[in-house]
N, C-alpha and C. Protein backbone atom coordinates (compact mmCIF):
# COMPACT_ATOMS: atom_id res chain seq x y z
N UNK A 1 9.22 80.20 46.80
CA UNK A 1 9.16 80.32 48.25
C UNK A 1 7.71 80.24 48.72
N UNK A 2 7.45 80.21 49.95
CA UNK A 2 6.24 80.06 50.26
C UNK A 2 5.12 80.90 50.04
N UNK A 3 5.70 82.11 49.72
CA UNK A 3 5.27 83.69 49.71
C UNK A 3 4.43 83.40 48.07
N UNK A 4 5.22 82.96 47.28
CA UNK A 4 5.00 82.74 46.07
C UNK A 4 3.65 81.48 46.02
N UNK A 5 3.89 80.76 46.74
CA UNK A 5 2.68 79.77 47.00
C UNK A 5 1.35 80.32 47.05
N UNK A 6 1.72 81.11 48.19
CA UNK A 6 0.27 81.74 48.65
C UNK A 6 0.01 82.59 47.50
N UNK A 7 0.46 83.34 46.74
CA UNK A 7 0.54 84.57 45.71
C UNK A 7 -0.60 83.31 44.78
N UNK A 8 0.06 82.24 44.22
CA UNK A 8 -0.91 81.35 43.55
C UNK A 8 -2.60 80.72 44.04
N UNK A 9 -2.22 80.49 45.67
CA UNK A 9 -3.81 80.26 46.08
C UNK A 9 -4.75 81.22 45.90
N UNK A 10 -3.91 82.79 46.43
CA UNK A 10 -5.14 83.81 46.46
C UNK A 10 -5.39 84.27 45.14
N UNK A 11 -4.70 83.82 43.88
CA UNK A 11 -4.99 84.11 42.41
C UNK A 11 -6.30 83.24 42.10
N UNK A 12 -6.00 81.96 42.52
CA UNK A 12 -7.19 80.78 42.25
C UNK A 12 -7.79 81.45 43.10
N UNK A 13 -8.14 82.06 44.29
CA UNK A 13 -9.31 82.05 45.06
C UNK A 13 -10.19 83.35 43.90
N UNK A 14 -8.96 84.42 44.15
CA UNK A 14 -10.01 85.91 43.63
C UNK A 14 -10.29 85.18 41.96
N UNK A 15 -9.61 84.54 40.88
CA UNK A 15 -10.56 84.13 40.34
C UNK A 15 -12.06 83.40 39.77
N UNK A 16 -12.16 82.68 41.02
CA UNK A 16 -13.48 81.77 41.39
C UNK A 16 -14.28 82.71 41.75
N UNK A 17 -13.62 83.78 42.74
CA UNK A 17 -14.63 84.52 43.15
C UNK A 17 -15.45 85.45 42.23
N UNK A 18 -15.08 85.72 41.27
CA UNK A 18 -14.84 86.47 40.36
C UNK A 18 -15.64 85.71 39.30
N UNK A 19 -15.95 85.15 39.18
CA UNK A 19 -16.32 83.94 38.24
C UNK A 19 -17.81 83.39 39.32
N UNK A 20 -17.81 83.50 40.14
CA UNK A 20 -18.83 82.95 41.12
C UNK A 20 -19.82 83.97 41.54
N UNK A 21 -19.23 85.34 41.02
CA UNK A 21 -20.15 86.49 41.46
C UNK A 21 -21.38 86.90 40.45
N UNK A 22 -21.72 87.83 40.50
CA UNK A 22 -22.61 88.03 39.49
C UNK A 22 -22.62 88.96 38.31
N UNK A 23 -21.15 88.66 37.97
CA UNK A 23 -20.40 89.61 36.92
C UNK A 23 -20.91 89.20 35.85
N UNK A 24 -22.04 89.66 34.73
CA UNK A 24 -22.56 89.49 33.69
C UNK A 24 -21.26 89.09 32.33
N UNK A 25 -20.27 89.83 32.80
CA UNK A 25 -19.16 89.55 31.74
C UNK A 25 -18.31 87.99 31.52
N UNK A 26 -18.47 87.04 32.87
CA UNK A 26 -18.48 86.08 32.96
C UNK A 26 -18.87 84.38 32.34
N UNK A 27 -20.14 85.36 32.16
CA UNK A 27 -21.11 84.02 32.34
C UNK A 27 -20.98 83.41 31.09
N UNK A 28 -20.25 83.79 29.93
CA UNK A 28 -19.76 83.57 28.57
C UNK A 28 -18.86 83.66 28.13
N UNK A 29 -17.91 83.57 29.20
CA UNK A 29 -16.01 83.94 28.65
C UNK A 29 -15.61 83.60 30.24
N UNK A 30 -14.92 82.63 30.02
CA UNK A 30 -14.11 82.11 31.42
C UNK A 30 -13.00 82.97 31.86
N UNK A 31 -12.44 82.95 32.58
CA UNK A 31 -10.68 83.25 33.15
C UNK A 31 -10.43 82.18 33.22
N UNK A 32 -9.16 82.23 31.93
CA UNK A 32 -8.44 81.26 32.34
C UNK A 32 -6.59 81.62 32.77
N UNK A 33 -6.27 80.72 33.64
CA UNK A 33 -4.97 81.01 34.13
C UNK A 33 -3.87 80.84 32.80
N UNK A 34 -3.01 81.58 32.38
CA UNK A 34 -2.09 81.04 31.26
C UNK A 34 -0.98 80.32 31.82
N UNK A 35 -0.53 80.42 32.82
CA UNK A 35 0.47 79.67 33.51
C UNK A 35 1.35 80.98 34.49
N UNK A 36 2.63 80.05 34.81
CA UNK A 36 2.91 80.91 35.79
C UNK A 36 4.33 81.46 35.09
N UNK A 37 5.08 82.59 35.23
CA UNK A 37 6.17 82.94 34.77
C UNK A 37 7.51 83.25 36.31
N UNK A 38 8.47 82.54 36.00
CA UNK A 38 9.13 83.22 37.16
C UNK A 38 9.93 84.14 36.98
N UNK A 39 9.91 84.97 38.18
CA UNK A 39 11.33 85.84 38.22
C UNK A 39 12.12 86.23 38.99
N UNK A 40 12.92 87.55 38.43
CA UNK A 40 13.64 87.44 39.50
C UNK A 40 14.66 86.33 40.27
N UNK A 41 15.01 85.19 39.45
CA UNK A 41 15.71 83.55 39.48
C UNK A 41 16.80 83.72 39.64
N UNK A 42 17.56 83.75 41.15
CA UNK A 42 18.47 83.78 41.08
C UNK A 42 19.31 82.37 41.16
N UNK A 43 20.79 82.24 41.13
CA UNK A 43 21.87 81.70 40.75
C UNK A 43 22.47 81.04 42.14
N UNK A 44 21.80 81.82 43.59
CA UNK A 44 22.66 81.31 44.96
C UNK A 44 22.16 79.94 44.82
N UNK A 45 23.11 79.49 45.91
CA UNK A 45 22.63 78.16 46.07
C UNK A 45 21.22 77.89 47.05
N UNK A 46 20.82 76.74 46.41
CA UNK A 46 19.09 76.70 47.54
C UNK A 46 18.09 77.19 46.58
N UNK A 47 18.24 78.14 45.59
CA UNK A 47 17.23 78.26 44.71
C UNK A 47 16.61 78.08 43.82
N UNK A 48 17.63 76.55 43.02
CA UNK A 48 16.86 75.95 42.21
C UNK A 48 16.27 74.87 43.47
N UNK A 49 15.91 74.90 44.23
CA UNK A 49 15.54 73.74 45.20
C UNK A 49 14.18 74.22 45.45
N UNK A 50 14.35 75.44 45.46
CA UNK A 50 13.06 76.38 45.40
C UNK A 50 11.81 76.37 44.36
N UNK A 51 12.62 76.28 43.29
CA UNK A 51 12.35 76.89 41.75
C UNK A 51 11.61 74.98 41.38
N UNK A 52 12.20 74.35 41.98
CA UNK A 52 11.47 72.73 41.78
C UNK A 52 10.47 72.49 42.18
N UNK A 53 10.40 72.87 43.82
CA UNK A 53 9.55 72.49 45.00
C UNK A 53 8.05 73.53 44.10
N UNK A 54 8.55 74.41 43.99
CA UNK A 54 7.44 75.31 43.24
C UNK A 54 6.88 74.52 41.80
N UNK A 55 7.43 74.14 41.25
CA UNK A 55 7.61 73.25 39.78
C UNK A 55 6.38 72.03 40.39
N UNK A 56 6.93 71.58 41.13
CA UNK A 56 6.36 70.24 41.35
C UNK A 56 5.14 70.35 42.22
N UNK A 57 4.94 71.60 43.01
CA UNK A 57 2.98 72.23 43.14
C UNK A 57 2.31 72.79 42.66
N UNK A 58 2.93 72.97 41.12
CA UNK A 58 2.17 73.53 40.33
C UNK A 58 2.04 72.41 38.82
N UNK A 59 2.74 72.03 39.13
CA UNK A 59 2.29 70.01 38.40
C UNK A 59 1.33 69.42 39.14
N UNK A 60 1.48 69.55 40.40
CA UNK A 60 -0.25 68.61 41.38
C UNK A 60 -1.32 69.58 41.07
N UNK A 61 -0.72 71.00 41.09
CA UNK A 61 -2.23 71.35 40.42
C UNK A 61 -2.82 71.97 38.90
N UNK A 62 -2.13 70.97 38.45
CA UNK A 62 -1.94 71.07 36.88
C UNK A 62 -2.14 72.59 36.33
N UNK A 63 -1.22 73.04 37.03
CA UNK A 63 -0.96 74.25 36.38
C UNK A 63 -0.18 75.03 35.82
N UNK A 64 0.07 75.51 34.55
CA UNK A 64 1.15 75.57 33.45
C UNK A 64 2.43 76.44 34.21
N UNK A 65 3.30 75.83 33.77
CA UNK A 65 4.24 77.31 33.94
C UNK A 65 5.45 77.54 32.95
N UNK A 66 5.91 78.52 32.73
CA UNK A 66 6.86 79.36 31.45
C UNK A 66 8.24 78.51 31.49
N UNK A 67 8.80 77.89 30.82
CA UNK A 67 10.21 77.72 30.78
C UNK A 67 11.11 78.30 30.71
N UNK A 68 10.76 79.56 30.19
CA UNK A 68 11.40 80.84 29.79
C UNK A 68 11.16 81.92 31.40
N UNK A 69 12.18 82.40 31.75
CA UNK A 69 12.07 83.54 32.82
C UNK A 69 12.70 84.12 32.97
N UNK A 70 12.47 85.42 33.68
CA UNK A 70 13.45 86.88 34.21
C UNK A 70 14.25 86.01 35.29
N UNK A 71 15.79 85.82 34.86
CA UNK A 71 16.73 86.01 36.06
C UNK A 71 16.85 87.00 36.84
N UNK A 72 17.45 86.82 38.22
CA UNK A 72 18.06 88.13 39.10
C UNK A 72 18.67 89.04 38.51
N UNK A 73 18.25 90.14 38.65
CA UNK A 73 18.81 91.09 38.04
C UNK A 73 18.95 92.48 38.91
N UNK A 74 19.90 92.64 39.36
CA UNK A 74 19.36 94.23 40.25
C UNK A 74 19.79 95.24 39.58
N UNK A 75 19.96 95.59 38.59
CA UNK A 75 19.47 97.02 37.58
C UNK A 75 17.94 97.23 37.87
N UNK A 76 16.64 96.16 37.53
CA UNK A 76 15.69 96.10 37.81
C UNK A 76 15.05 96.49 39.44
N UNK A 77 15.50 96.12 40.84
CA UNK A 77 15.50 96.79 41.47
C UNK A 77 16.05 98.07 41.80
N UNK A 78 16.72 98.37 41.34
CA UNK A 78 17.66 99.99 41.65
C UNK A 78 17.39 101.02 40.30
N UNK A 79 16.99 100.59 39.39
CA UNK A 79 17.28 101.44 38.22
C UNK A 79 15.50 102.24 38.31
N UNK A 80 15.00 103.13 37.73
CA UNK A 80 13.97 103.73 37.42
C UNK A 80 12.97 102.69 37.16
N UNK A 81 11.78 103.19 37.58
CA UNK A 81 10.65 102.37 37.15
C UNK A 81 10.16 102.84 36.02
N UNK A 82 10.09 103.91 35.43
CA UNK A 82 9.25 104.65 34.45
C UNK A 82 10.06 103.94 33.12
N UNK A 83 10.97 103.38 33.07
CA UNK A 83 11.29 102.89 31.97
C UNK A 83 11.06 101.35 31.54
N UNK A 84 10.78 100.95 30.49
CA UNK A 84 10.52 99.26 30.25
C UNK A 84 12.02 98.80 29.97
N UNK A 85 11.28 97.33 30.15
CA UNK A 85 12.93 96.64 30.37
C UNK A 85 13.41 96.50 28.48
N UNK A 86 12.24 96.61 27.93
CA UNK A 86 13.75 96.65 26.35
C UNK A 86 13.99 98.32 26.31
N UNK A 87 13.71 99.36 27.00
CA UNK A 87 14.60 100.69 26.75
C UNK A 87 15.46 100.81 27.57
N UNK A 88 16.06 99.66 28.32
CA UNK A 88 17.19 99.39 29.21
C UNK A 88 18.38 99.56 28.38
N UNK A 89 18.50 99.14 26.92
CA UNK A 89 19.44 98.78 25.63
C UNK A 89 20.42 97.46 26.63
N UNK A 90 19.56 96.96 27.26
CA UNK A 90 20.59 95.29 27.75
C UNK A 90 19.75 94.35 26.89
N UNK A 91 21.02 93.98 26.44
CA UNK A 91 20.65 92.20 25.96
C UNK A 91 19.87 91.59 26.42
N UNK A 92 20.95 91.36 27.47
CA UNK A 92 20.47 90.31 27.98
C UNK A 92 18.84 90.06 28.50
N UNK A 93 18.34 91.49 29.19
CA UNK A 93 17.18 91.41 29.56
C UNK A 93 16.17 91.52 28.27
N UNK A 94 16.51 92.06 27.01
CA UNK A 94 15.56 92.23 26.03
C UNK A 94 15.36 90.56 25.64
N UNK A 95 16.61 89.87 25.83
CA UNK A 95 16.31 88.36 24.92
C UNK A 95 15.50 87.62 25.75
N UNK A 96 15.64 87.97 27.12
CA UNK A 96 14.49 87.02 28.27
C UNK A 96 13.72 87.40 27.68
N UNK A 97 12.65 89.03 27.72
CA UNK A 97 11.80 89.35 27.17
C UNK A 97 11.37 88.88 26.56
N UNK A 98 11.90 89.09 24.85
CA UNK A 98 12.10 88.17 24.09
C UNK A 98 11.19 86.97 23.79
N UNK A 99 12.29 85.98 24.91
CA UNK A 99 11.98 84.55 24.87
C UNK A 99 10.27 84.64 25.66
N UNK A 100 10.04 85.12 26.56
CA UNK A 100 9.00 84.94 27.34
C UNK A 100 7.60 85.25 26.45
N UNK A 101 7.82 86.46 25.67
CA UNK A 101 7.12 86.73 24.82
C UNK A 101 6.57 85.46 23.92
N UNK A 102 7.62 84.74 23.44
CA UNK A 102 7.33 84.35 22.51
C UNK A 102 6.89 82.96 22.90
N UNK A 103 7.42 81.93 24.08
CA UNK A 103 6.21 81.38 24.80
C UNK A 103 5.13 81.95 24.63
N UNK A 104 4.93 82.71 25.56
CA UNK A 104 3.28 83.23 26.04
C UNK A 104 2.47 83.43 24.51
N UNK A 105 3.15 83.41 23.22
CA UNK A 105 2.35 83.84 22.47
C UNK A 105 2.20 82.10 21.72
N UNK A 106 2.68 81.37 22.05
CA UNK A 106 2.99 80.28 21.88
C UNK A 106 1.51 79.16 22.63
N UNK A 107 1.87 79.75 24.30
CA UNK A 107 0.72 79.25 24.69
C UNK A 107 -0.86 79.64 24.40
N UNK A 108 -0.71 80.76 24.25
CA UNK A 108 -2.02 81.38 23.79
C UNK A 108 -2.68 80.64 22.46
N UNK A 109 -1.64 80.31 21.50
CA UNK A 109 -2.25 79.69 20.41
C UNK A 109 -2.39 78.34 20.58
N UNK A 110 -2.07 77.66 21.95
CA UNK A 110 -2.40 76.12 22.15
C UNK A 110 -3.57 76.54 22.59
N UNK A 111 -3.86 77.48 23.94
CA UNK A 111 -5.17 77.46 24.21
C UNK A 111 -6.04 77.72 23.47
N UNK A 112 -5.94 78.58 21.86
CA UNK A 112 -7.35 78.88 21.19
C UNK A 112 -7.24 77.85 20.31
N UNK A 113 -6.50 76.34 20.36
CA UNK A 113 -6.66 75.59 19.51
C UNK A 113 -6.71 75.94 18.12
């Protein structure tokens, strides 16, 4: 959604800025973006239309994103925050986990070549 758009510009902005300041920790170790993960993906109709339109501005700005993601889930909105999602004992949400995990650890080892 558009909300999500902007969530990506002001990430690129505060990282430049951040990178442009005079943060000594910088000047020898970049930020780099690992890509984007979605969530929260729901199933109505209109939202893979969403889930594309997003896909395809973050391809113009060549920027990675997860194949793997958190579907809709409202246990996650309604249920406790103090708990993580594998001490939920759901499947289903531990295997997203899971899967996302194991991307991200996936991409990490493309980026350190």
């Amino acid at each position: 959604d558009a909300y999500s758009l902007l969530g990506l510009d002001l990430l690129d902005r505060v990282i430049s800025d951040l990178e442009s300041g005079n943060f000594d920790i910088f000047q020898d170790n970049h930020l780099i973006n690992l890509g984007i993960i979605f969530t929260m993906v729901g199933s109505e109709k209109g939202f893979g239309k969403n889930i594309a339109d997003i896909k395809s501005f973050l391809d113009e700005k060549n920027i990675y994103y997860f194949n793997s993601q958190f579907k809709f889930y409202s246990k996650l909105i309604t249920s406790n925050l103090d708990k993580f999602i594998t001490d939920r004992e759901d499947t289903d949400l531990a295997n997203q986990m899971e899967d996302i995990c194991n991307e991200f650890e996936k991409r990490v080892g493309e980026l350190n070549g």
